[in-house]
PDB file of N, CA and C in Angstrom:
ATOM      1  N   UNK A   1     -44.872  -6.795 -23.168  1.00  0.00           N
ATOM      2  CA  UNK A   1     -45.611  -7.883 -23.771  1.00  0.00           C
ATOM      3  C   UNK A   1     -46.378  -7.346 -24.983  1.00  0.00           C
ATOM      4  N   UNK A   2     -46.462  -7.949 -26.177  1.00  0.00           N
ATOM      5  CA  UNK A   2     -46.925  -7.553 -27.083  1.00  0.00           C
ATOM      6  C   UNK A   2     -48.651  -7.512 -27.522  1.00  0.00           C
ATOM      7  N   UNK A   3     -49.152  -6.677 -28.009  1.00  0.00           N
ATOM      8  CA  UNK A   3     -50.449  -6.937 -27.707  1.00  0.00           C
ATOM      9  C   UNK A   3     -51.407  -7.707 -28.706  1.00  0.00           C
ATOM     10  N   UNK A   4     -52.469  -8.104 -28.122  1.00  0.00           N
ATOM     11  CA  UNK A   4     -53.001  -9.674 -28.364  1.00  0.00           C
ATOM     12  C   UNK A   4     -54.294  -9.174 -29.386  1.00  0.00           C
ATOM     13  N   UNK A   5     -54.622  -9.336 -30.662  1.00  0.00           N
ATOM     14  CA  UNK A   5     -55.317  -8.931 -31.666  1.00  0.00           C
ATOM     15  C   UNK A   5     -56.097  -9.957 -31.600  1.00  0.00           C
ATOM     16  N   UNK A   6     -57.943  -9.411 -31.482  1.00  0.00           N
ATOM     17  CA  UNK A   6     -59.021 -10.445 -31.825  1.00  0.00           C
ATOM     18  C   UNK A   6     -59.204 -10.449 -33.215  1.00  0.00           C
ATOM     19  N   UNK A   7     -58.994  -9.759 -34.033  1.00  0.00           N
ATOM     20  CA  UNK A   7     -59.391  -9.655 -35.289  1.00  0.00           C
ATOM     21  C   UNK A   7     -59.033 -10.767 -36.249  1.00  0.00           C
ATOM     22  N   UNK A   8     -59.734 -11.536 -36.597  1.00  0.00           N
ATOM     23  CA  UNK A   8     -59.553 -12.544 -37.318  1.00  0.00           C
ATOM     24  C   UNK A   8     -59.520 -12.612 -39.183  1.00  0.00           C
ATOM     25  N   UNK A   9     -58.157 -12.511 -39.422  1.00  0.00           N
ATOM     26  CA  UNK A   9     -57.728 -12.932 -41.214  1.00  0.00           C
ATOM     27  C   UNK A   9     -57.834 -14.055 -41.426  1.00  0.00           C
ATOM     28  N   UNK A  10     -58.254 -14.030 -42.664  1.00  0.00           N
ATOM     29  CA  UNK A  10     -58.194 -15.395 -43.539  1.00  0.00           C
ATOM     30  C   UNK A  10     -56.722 -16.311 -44.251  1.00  0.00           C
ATOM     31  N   UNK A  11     -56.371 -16.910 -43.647  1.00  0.00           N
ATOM     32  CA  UNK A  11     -54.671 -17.315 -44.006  1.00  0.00           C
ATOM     33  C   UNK A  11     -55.230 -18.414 -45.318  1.00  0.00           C
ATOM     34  N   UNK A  12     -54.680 -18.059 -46.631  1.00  0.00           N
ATOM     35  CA  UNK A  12     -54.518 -18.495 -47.385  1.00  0.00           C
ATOM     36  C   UNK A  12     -53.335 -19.860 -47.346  1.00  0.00           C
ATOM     37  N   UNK A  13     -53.948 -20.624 -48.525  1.00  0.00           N
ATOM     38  CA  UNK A  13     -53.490 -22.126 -48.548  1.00  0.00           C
ATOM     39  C   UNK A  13     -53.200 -22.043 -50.319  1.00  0.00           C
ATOM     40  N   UNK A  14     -52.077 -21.992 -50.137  1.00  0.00           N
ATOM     41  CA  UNK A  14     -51.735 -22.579 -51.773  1.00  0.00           C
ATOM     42  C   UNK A  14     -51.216 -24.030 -52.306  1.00  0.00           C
ATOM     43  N   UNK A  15     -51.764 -24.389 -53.379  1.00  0.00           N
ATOM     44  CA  UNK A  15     -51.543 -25.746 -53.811  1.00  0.00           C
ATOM     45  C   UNK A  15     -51.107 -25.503 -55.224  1.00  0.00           C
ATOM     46  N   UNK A  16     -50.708 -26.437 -55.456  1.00  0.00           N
ATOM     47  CA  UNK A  16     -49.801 -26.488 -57.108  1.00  0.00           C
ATOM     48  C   UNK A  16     -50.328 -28.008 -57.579  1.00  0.00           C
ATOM     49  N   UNK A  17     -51.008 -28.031 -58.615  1.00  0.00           N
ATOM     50  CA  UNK A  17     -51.054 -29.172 -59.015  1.00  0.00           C
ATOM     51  C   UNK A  17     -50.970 -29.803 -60.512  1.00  0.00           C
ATOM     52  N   UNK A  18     -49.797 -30.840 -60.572  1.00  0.00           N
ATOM     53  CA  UNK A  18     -49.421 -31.247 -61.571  1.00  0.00           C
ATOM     54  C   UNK A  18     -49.633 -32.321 -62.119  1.00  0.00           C
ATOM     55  N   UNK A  19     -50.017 -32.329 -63.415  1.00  0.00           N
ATOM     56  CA  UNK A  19     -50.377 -33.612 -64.576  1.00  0.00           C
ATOM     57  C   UNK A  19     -49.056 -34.386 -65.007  1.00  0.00           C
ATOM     58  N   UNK A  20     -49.440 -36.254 -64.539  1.00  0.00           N
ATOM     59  CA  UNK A  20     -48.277 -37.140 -64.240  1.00  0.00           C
ATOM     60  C   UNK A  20     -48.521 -37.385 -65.522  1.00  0.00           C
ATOM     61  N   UNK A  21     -49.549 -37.959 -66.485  1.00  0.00           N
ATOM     62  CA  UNK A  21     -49.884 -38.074 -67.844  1.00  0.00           C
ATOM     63  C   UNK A  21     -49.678 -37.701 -68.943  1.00  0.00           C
ATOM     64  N   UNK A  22     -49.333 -38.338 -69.906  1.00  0.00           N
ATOM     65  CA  UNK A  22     -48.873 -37.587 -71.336  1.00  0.00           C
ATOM     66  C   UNK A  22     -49.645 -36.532 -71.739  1.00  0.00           C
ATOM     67  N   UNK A  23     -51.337 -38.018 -71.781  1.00  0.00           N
ATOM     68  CA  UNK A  23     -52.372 -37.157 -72.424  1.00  0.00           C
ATOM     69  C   UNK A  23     -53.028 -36.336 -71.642  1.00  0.00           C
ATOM     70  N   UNK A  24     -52.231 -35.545 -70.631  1.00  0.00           N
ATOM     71  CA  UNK A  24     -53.157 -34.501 -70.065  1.00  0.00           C
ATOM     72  C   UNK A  24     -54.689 -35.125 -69.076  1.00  0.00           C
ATOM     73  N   UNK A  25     -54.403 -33.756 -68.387  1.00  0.00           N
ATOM     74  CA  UNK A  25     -55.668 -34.027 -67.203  1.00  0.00           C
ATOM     75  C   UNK A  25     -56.973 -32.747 -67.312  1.00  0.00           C
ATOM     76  N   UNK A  26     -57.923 -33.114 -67.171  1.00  0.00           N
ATOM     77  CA  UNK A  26     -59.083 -32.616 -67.235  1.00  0.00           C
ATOM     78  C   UNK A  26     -59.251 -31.913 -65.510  1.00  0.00           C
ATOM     79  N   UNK A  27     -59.405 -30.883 -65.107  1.00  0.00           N
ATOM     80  CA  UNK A  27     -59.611 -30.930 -63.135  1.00  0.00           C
ATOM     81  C   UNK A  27     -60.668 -29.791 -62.994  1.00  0.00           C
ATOM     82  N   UNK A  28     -61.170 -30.821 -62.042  1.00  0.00           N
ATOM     83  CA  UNK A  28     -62.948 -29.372 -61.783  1.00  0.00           C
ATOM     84  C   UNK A  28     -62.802 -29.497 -60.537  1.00  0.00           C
ATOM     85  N   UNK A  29     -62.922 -28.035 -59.701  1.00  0.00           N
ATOM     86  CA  UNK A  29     -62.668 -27.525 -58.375  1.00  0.00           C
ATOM     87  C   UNK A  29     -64.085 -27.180 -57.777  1.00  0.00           C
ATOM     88  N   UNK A  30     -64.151 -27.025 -56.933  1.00  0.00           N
ATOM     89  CA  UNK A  30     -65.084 -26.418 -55.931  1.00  0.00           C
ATOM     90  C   UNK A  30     -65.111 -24.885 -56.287  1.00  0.00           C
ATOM     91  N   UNK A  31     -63.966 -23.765 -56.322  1.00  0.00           N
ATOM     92  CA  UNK A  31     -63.736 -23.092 -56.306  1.00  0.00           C
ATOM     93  C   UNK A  31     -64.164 -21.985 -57.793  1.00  0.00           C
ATOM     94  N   UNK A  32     -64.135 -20.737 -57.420  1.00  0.00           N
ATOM     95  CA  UNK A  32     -64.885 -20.103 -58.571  1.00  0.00           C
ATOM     96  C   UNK A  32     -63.851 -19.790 -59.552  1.00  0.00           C
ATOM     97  N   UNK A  33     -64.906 -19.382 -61.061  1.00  0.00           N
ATOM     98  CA  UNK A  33     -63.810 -19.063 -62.086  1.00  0.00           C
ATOM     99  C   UNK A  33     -62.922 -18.383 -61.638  1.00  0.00           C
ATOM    100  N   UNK A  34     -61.896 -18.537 -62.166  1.00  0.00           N
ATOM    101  CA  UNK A  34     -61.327 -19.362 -63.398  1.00  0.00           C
ATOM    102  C   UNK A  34     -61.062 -20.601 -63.142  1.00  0.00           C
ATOM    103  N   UNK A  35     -60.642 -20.568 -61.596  1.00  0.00           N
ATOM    104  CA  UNK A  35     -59.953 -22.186 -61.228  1.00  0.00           C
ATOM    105  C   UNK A  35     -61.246 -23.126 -60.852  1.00  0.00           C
ATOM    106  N   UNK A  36     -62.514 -23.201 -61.617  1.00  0.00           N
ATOM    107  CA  UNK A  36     -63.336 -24.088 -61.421  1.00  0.00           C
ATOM    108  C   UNK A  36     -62.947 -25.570 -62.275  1.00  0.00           C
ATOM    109  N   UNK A  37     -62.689 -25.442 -63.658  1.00  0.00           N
ATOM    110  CA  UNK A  37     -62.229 -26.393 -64.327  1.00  0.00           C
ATOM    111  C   UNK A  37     -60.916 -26.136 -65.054  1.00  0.00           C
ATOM    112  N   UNK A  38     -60.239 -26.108 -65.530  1.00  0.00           N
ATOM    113  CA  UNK A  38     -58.857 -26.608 -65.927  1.00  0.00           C
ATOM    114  C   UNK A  38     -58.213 -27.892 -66.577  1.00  0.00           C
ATOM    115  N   UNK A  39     -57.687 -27.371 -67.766  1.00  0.00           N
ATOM    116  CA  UNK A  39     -56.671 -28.873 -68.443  1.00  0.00           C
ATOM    117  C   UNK A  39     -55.416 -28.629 -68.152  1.00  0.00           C
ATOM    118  N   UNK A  40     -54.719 -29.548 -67.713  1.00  0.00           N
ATOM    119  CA  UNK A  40     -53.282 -29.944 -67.533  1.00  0.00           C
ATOM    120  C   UNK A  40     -53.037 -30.752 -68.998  1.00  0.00           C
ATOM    121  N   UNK A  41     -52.202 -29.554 -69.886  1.00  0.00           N
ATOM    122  CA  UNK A  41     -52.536 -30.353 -71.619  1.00  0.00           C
ATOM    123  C   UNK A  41     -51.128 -31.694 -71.309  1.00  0.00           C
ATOM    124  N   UNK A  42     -50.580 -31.355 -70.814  1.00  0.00           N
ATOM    125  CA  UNK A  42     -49.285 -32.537 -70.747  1.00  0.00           C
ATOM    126  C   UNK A  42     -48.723 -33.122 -69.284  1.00  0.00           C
ATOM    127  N   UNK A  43     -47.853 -34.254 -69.384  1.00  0.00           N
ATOM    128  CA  UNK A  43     -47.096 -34.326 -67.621  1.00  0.00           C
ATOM    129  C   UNK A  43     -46.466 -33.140 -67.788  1.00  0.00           C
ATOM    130  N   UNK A  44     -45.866 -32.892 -66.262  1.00  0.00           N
ATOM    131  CA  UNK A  44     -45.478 -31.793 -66.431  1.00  0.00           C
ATOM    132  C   UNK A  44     -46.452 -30.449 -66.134  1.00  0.00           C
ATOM    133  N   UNK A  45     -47.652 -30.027 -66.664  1.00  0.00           N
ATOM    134  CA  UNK A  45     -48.302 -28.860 -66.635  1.00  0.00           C
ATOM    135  C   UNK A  45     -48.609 -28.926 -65.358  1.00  0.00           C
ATOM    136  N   UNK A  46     -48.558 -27.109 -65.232  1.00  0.00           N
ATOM    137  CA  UNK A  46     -48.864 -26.849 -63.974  1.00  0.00           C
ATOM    138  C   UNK A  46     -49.974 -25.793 -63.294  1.00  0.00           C
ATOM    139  N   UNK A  47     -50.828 -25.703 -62.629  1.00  0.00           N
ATOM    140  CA  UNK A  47     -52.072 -25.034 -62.233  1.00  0.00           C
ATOM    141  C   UNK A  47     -51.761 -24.688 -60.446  1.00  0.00           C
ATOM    142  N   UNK A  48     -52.050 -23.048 -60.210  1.00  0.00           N
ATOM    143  CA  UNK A  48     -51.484 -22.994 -59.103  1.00  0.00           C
ATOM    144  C   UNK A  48     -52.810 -22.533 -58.322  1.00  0.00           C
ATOM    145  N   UNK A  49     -53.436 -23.033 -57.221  1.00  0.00           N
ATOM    146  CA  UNK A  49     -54.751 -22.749 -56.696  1.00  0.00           C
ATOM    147  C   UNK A  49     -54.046 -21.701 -55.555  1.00  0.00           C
ATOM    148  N   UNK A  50     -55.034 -20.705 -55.124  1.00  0.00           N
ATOM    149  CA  UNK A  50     -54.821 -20.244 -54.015  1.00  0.00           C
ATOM    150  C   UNK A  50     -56.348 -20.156 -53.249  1.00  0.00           C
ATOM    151  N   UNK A  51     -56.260 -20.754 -52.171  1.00  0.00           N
ATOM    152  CA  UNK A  51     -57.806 -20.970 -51.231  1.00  0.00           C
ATOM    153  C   UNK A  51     -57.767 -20.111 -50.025  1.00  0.00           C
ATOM    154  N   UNK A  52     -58.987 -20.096 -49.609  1.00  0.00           N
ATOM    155  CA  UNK A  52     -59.334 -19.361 -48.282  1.00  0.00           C
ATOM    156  C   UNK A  52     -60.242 -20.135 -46.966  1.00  0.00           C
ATOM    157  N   UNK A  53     -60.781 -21.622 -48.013  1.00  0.00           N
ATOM    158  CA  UNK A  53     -61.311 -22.294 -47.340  1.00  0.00           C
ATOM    159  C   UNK A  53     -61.298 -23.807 -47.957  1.00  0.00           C
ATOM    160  N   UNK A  54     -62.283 -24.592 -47.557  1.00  0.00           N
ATOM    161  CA  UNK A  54     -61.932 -26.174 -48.358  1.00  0.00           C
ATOM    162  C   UNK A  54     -61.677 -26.240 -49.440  1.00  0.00           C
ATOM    163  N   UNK A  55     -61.382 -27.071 -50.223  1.00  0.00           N
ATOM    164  CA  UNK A  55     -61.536 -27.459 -51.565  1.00  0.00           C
ATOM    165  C   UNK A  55     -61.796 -28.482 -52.039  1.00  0.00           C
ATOM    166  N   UNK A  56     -62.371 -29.063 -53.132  1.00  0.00           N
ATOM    167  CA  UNK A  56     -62.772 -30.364 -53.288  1.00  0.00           C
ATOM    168  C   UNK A  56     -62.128 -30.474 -55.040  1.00  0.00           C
ATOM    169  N   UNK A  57     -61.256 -31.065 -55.253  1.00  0.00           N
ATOM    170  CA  UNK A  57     -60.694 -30.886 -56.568  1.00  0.00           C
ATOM    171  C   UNK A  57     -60.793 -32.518 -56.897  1.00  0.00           C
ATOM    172  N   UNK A  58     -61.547 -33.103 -58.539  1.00  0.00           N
ATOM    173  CA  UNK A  58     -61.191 -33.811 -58.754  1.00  0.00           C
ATOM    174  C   UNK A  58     -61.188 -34.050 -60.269  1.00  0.00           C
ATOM    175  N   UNK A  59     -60.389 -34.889 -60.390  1.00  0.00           N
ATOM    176  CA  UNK A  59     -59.167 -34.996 -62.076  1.00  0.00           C
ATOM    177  C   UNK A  59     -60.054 -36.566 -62.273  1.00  0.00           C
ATOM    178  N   UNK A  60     -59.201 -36.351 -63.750  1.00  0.00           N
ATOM    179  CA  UNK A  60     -60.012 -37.568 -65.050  1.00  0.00           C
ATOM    180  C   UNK A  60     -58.892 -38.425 -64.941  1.00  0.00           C
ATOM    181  N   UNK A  61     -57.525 -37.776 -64.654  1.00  0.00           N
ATOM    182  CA  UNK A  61     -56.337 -38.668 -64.855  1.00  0.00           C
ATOM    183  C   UNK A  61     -55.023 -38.645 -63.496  1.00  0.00           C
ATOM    184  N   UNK A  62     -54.658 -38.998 -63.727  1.00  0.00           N
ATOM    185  CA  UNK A  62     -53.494 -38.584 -62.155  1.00  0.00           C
ATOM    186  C   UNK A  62     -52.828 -37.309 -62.247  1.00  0.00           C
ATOM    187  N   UNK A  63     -52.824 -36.904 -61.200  1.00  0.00           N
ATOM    188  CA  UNK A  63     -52.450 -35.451 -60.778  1.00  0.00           C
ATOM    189  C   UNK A  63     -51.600 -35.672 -59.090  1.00  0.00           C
ATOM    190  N   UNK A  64     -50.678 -34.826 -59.262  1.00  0.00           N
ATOM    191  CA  UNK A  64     -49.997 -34.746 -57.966  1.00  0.00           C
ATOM    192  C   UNK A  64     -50.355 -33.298 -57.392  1.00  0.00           C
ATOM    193  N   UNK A  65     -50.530 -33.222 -55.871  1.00  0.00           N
ATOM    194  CA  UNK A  65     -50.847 -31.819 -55.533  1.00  0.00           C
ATOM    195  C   UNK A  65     -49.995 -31.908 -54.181  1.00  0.00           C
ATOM    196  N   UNK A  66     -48.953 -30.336 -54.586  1.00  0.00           N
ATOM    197  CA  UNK A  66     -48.579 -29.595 -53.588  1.00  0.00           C
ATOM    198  C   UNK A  66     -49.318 -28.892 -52.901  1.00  0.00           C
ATOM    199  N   UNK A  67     -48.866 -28.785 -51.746  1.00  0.00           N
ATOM    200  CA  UNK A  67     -49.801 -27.707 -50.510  1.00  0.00           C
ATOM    201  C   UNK A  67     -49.097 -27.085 -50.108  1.00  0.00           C
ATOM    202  N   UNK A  68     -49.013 -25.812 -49.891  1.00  0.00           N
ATOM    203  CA  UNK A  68     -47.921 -25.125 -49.064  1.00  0.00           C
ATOM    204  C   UNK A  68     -48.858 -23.975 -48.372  1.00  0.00           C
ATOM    205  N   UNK A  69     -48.588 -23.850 -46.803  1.00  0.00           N
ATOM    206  CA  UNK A  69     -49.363 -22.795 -45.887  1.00  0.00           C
ATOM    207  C   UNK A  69     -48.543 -22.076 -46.046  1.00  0.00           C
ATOM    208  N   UNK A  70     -49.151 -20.876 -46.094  1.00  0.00           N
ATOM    209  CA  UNK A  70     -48.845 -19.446 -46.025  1.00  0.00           C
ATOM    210  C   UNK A  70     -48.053 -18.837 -44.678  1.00  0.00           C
ATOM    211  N   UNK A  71     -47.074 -18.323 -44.287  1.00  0.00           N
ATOM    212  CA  UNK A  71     -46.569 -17.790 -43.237  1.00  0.00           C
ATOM    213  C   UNK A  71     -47.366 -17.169 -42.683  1.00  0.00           C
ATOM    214  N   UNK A  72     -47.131 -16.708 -40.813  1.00  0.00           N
ATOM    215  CA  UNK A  72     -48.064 -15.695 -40.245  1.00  0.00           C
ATOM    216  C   UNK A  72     -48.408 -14.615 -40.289  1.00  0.00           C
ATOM    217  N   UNK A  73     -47.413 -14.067 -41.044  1.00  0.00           N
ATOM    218  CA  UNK A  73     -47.389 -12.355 -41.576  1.00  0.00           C
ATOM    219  C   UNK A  73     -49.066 -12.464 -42.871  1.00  0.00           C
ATOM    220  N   UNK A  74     -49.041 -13.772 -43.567  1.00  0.00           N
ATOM    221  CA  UNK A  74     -50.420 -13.635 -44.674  1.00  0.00           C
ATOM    222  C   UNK A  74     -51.621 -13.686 -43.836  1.00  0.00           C
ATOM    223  N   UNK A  75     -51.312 -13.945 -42.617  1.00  0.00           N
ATOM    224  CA  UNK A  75     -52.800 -13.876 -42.000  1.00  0.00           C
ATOM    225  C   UNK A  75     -52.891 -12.665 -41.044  1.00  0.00           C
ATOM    226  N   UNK A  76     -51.574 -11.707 -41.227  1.00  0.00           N
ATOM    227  CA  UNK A  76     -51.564 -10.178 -40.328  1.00  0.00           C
ATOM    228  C   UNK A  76     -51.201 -10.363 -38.605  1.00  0.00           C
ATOM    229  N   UNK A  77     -50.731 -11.640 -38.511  1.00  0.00           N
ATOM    230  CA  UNK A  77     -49.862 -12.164 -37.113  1.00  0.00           C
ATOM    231  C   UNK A  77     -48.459 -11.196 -37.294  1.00  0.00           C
ATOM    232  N   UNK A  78     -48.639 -10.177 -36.062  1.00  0.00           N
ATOM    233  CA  UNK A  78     -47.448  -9.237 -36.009  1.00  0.00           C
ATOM    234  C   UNK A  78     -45.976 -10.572 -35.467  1.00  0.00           C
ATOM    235  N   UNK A  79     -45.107 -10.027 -36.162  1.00  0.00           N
ATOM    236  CA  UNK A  79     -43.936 -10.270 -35.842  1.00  0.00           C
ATOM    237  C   UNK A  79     -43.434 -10.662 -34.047  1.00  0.00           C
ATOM    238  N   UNK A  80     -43.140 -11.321 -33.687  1.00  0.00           N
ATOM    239  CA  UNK A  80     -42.762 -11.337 -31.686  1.00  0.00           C
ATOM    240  C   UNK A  80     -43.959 -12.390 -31.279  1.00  0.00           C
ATOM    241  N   UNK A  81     -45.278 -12.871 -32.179  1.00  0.00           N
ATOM    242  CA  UNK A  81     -46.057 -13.625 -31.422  1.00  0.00           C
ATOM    243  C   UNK A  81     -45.351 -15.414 -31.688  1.00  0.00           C
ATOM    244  N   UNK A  82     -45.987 -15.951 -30.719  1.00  0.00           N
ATOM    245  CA  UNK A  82     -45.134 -17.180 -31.401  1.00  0.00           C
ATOM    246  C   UNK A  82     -44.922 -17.718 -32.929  1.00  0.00           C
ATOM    247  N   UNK A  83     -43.840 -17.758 -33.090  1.00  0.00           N
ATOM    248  CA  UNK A  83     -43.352 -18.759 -34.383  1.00  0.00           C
ATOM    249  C   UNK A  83     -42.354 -17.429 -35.352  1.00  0.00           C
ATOM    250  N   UNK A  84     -42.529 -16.476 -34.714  1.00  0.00           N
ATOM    251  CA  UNK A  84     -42.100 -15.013 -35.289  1.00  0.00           C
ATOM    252  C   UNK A  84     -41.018 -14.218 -34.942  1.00  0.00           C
TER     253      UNK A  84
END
């Protein structure tokens, strides 16, 4: 049986978020420089966040946001525990 780790990592959360707008999006984050504010100059542009905890992101114009969780290996979950 494989053995059972208390040690607790921080599993990162990445998001991608893209400007639907010609004229570009203005976006202010929770999060520290650099990714506190940001322009998306066209549709299309793209801004890639990586978090460790909440986020509170909000835009002047429409924006679409991807989320994608990180596998168990980014949070140091050995290989054989479930999902592995």
């Amino acid at each position: 049986m494989p053995a059972v780790f208390s040690v607790w990592f921080p599993e990162p959360e990445f998001f991608r978020l893209v400007a639907v707008s010609d004229v570009g999006t203005h976006v202010t984050t929770s999060l520290p420089y650099p990714d506190d504010h940001f322009l998306l100059a066209t549709r299309g542009s793209v801004h890639d966040l990586v978090a460790l905890d909440d986020v509170l992101v909000d835009a002047d114009g429409p924006i679409i946001v991807g989320d994608v969780q990180a596998g168990q290996e980014a949070a140091f979950v050995p290989r054989g525990l479930p999902g592995g």
